[in-house]
Protein backbone atom coordinates (compact mmCIF):
# COMPACT_ATOMS: atom_id res chain seq x y z
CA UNK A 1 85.58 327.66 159.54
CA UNK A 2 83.09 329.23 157.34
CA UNK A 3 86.07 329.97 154.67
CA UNK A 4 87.02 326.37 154.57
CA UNK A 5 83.18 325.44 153.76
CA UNK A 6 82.89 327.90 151.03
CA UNK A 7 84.21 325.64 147.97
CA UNK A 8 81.74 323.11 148.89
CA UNK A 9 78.60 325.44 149.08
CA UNK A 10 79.71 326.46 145.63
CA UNK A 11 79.89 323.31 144.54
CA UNK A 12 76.44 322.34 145.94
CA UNK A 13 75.08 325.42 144.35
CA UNK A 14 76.14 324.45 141.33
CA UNK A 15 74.99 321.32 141.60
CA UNK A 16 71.57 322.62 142.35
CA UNK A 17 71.15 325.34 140.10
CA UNK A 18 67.82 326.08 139.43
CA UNK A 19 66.33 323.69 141.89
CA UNK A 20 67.96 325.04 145.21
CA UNK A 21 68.33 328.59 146.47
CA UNK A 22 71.38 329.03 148.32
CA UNK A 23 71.27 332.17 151.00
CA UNK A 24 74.18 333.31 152.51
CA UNK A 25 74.26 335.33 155.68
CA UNK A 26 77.22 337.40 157.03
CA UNK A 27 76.77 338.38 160.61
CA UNK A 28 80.23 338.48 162.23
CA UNK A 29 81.64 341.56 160.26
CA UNK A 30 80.71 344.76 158.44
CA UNK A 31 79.44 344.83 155.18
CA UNK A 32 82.42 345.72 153.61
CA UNK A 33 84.45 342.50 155.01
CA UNK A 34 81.74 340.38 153.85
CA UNK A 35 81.98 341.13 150.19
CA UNK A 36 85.36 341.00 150.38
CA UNK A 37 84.86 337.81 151.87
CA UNK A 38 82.46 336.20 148.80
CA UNK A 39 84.96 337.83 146.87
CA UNK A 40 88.26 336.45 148.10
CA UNK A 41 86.62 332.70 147.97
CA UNK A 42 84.91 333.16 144.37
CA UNK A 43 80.95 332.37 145.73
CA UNK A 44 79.89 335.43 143.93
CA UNK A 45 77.39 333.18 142.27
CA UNK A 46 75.79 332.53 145.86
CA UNK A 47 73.02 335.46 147.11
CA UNK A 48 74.30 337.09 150.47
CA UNK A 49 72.84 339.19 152.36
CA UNK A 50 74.05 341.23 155.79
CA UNK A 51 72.16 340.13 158.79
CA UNK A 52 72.48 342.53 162.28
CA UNK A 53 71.59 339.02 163.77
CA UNK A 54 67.77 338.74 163.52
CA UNK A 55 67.95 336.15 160.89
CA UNK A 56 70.56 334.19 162.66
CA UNK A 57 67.97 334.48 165.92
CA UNK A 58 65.46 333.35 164.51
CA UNK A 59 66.99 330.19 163.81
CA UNK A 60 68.87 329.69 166.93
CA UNK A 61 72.18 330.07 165.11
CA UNK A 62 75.04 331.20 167.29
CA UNK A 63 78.46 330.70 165.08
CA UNK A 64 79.07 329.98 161.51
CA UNK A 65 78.75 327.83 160.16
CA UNK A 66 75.47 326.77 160.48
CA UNK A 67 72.54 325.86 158.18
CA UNK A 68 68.95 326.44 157.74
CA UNK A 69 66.93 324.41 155.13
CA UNK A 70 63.83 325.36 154.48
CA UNK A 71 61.78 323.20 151.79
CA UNK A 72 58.71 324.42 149.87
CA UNK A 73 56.07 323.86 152.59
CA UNK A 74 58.09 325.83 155.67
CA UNK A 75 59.36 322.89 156.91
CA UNK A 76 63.13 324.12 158.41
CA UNK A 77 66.00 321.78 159.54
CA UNK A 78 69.26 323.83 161.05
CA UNK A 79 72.47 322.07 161.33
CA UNK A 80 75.63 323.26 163.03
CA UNK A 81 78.74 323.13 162.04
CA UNK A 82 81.01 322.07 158.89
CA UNK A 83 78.81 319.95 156.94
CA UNK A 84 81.13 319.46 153.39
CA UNK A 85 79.93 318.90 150.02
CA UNK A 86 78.29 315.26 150.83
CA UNK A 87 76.61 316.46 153.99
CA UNK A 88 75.04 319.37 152.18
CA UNK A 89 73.49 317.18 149.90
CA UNK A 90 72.40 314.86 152.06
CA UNK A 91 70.67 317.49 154.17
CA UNK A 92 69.31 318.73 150.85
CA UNK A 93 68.10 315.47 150.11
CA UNK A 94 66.38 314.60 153.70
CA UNK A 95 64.80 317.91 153.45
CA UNK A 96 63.27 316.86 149.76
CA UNK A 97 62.09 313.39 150.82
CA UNK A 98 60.02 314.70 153.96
C-alpha cells in the first residue's frame, strides 16, 4: 500500500516545499530495506527516519499507511489509510484552517 502512495507524497512535498515538512517513518523492515525502499520509488527528497515503533505508538498507528499532521501549535490529526494526492492536501489544508 505504502508503495502505491509514494508518488503522491512526493508530489505533495513538492507542492509544499518550504511550507510543509514531510516525515517519513519506516517501521515494518530493517534499515537497509527502507532506503532501498525511498530509493526504488525516487522520495529521496522526503526526510525518513527508522522507527522501532515508538513513534508509530505514540500515535496509535498500527499499519502503513497512516498519517500524522501536526500544525504549528501541537495540534495532531492521524488518518489511516491511502489518502492520494487530493486527500493529502486536503488534510493539509484542514489542519492549516484550525
Amino acid at each position: 500500500t505504502c508503495r502505491r502512495e509514494a508518488p503522491a507524497v512526493a508530489e505533495v512535498t513538492a507542492s509544499y516545499a518550504g511550507e510543509v515538512t514531510i516525515l517519513g517513518v519506516a517501521g515494518r523492515d530493517n534499515i537497509e530495506a527502507s532506503q532501498a525502499f525511498v530509493t526504488e520509488l525516487g522520495v529521496e527528497k522526503i526526510d525518513h527516519l527508522f522507527d522501532d515503533a515508538d513513534v508509530w505508538s505514540r500515535f496509535g498507528v498500527t499499519s502503513q499507511p497512516s498519517w500524522a499532521f501536526i500544525n504549528d501549535d501541537g495540534t495532531i490529526d492521524v488518518k489511516f489509510g491511502r489518502l492520494g494526492a487530493d486527500g493529502l492536501m486536503t488534510a493539509i489544508a484542514d489542519l492549516e484552517a484550525r
